[in-house]
Protein backbone atom coordinates (compact mmCIF):
# COMPACT_ATOMS: atom_id res chain seq x y z
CA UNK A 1 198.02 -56.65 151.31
CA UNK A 2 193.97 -57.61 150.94
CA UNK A 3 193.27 -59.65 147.69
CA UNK A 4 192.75 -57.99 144.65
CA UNK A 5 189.51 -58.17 142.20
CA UNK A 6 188.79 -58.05 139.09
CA UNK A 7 188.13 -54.51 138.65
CA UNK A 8 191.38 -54.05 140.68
CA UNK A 9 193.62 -56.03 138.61
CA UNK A 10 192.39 -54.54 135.31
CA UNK A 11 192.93 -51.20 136.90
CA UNK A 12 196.58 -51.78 137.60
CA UNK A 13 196.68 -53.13 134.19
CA UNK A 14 195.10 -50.33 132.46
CA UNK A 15 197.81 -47.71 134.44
CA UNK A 16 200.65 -50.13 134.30
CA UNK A 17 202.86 -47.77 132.55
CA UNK A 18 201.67 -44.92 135.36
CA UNK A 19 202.26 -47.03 137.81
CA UNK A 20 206.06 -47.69 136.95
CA UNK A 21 206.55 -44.31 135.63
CA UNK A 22 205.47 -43.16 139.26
CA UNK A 23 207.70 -45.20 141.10
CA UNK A 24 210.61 -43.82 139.03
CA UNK A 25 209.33 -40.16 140.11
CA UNK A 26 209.20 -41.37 143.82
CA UNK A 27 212.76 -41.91 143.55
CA UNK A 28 214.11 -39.40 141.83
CA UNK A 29 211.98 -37.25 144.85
CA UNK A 30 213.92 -39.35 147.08
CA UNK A 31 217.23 -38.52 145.86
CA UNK A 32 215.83 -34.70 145.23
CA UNK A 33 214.88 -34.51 149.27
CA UNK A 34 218.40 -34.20 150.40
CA UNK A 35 219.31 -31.77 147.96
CA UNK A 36 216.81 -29.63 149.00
CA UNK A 37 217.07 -29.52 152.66
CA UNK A 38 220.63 -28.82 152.67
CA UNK A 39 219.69 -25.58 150.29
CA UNK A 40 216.92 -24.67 151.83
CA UNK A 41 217.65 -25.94 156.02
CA UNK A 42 216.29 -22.93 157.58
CA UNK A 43 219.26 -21.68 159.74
CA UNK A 44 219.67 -18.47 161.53
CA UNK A 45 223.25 -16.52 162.41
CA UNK A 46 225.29 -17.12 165.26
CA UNK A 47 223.56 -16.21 168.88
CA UNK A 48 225.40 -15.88 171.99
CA UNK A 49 222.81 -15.62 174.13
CA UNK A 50 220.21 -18.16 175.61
CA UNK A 51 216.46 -15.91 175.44
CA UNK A 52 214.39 -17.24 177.21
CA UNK A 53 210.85 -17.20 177.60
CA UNK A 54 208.42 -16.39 180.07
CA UNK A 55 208.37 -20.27 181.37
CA UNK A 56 212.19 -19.60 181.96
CA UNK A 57 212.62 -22.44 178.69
CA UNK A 58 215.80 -21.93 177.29
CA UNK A 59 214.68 -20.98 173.33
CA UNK A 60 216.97 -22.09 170.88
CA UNK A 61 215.69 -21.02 167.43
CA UNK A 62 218.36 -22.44 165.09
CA UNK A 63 218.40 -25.74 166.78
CA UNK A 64 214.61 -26.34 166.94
CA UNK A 65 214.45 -24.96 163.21
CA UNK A 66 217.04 -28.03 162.61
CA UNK A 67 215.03 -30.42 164.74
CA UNK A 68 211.88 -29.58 162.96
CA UNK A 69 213.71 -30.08 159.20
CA UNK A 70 215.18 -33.36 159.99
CA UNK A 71 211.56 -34.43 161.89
CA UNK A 72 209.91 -32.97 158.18
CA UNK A 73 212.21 -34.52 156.07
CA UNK A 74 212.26 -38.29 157.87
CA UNK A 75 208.22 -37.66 157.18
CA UNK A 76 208.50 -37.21 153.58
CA UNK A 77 211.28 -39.46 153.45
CA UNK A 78 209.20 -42.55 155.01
CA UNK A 79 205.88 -41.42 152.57
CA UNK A 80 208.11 -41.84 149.86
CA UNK A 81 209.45 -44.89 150.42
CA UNK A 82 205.86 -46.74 151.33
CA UNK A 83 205.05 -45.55 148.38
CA UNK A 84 207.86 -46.93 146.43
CA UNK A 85 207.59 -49.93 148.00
CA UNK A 86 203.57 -50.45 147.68
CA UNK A 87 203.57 -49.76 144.13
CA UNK A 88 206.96 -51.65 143.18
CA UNK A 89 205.07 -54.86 145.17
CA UNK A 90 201.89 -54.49 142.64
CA UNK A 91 203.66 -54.26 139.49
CA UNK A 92 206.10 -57.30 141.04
CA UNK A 93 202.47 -59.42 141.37
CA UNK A 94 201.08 -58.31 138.23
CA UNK A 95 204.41 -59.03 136.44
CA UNK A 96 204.65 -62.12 138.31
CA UNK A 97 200.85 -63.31 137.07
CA UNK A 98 202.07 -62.35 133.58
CA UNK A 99 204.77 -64.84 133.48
CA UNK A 100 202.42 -67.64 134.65
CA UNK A 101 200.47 -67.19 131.29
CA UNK A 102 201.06 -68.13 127.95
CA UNK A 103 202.25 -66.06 125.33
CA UNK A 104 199.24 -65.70 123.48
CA UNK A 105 196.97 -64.51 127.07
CA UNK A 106 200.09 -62.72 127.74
CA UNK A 107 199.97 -60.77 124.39
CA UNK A 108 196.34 -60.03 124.38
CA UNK A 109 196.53 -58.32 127.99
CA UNK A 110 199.57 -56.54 126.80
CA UNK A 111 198.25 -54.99 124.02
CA UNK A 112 194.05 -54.53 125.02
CA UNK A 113 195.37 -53.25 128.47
CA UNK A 114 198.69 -52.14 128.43
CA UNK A 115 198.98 -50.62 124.99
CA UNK A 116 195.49 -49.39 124.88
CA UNK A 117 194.96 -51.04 121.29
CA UNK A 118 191.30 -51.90 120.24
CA UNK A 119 189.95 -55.75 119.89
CA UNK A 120 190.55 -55.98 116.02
CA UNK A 121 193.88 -54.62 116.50
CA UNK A 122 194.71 -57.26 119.09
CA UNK A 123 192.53 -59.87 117.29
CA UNK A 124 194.87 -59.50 114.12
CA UNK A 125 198.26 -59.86 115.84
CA UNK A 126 197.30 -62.75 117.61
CA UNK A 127 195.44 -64.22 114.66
CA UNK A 128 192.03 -64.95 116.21
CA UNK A 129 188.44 -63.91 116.37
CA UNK A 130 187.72 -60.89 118.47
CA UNK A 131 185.36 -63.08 120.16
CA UNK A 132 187.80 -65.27 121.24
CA UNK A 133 190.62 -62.85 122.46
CA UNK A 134 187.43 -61.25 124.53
CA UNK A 135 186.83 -64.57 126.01
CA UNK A 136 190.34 -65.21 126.72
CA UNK A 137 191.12 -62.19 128.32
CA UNK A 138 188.44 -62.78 131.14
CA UNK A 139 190.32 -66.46 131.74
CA UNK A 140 193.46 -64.54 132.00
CA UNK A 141 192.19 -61.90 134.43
CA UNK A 142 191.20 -64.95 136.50
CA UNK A 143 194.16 -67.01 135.87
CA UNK A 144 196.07 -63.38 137.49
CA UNK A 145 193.57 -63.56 140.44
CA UNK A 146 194.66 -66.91 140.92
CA UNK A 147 198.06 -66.22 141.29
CA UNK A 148 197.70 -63.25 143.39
CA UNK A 149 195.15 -64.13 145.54
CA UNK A 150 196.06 -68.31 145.80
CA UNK A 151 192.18 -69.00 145.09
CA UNK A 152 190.00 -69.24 142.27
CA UNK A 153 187.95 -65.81 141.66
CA UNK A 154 184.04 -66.19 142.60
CA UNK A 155 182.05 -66.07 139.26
CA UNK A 156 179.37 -63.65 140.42
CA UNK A 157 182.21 -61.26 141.51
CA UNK A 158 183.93 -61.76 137.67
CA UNK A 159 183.08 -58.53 135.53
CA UNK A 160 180.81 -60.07 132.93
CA UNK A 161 180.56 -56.98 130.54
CA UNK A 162 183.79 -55.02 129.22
CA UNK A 163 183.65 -55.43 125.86
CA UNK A 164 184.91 -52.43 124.72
């Protein structure tokens, strides 16, 4: 995986919940794909012949009908779990960043990106100036960068203005 930015890392932030709500819809598709192409497997009657076709190919519908599902189905399947996978990796980094900060940078992401609350809102839970939850919350972007990417974030890259 490429290192993330800023704007990347607040975007996973802001869609967290998405994010793992997605992953749980990936899997229940997963689990949904058999169902379905055992209802739905395209199969044909019994035939005792072998047609043919002008090439003298032997033309078995029902069995290239099966070979198509299973090649359709191993398709999906794969997308599915890449996707699974890619997601479940960025919410494992972004939780794993989380941990590495302290409860009060850990609160003020929570709630300003997670929960969607206002600066005043998060100001008053964690008991200090707007100002300073602002200021903190552009450490703690950096101090996720860190983690993620092993190296400190350029400044001129930083998002200077999000001060909603």
């Amino acid at each position: 995986m490429e290192e993330m930015n800023y704007r990347q890392v607040e975007g996973i932030l802001y869609n967290y919940k998405i994010i793992k709500a997605s992953i749980e819809n990936y899997k229940l598709k997963l689990e949904n794909l058999e169902l379905e192409f055992d209802i739905d497997d395209g199969m044909n009657g019994i035939s005792y012949g072998e047609p043919t076709s002008k090439t003298n190919k032997i033309n078995r519908t029902t069995e290239n009908n099966a070979l198509k599902n299973m090649e359709r189905k191993e398709r999906i399947k794969r997308d599915l779990e890449r996707k699974i996978s890619l997601e479940t990796n960025k919410i494992k980094m972004i939780d794993n960043a989380l941990d590495a900060l302290s409860d009060v940078e850990r609160t003020i992401i929570n709630m300003f990106y997670i929960e969607n609350l206002e600066w005043y809102k998060v100001a008053g839970k964690v008991c200090y100036s707007e100002g300073w939850c602002k200021e903190k919350r552009k450490e703690s972007i950096n101090r996720i960068l860190f983690t993620i990417n092993g190296k400190q974030q350029d400044k001129s890259v930083t998002r200077q203005k999000h001060d909603d």
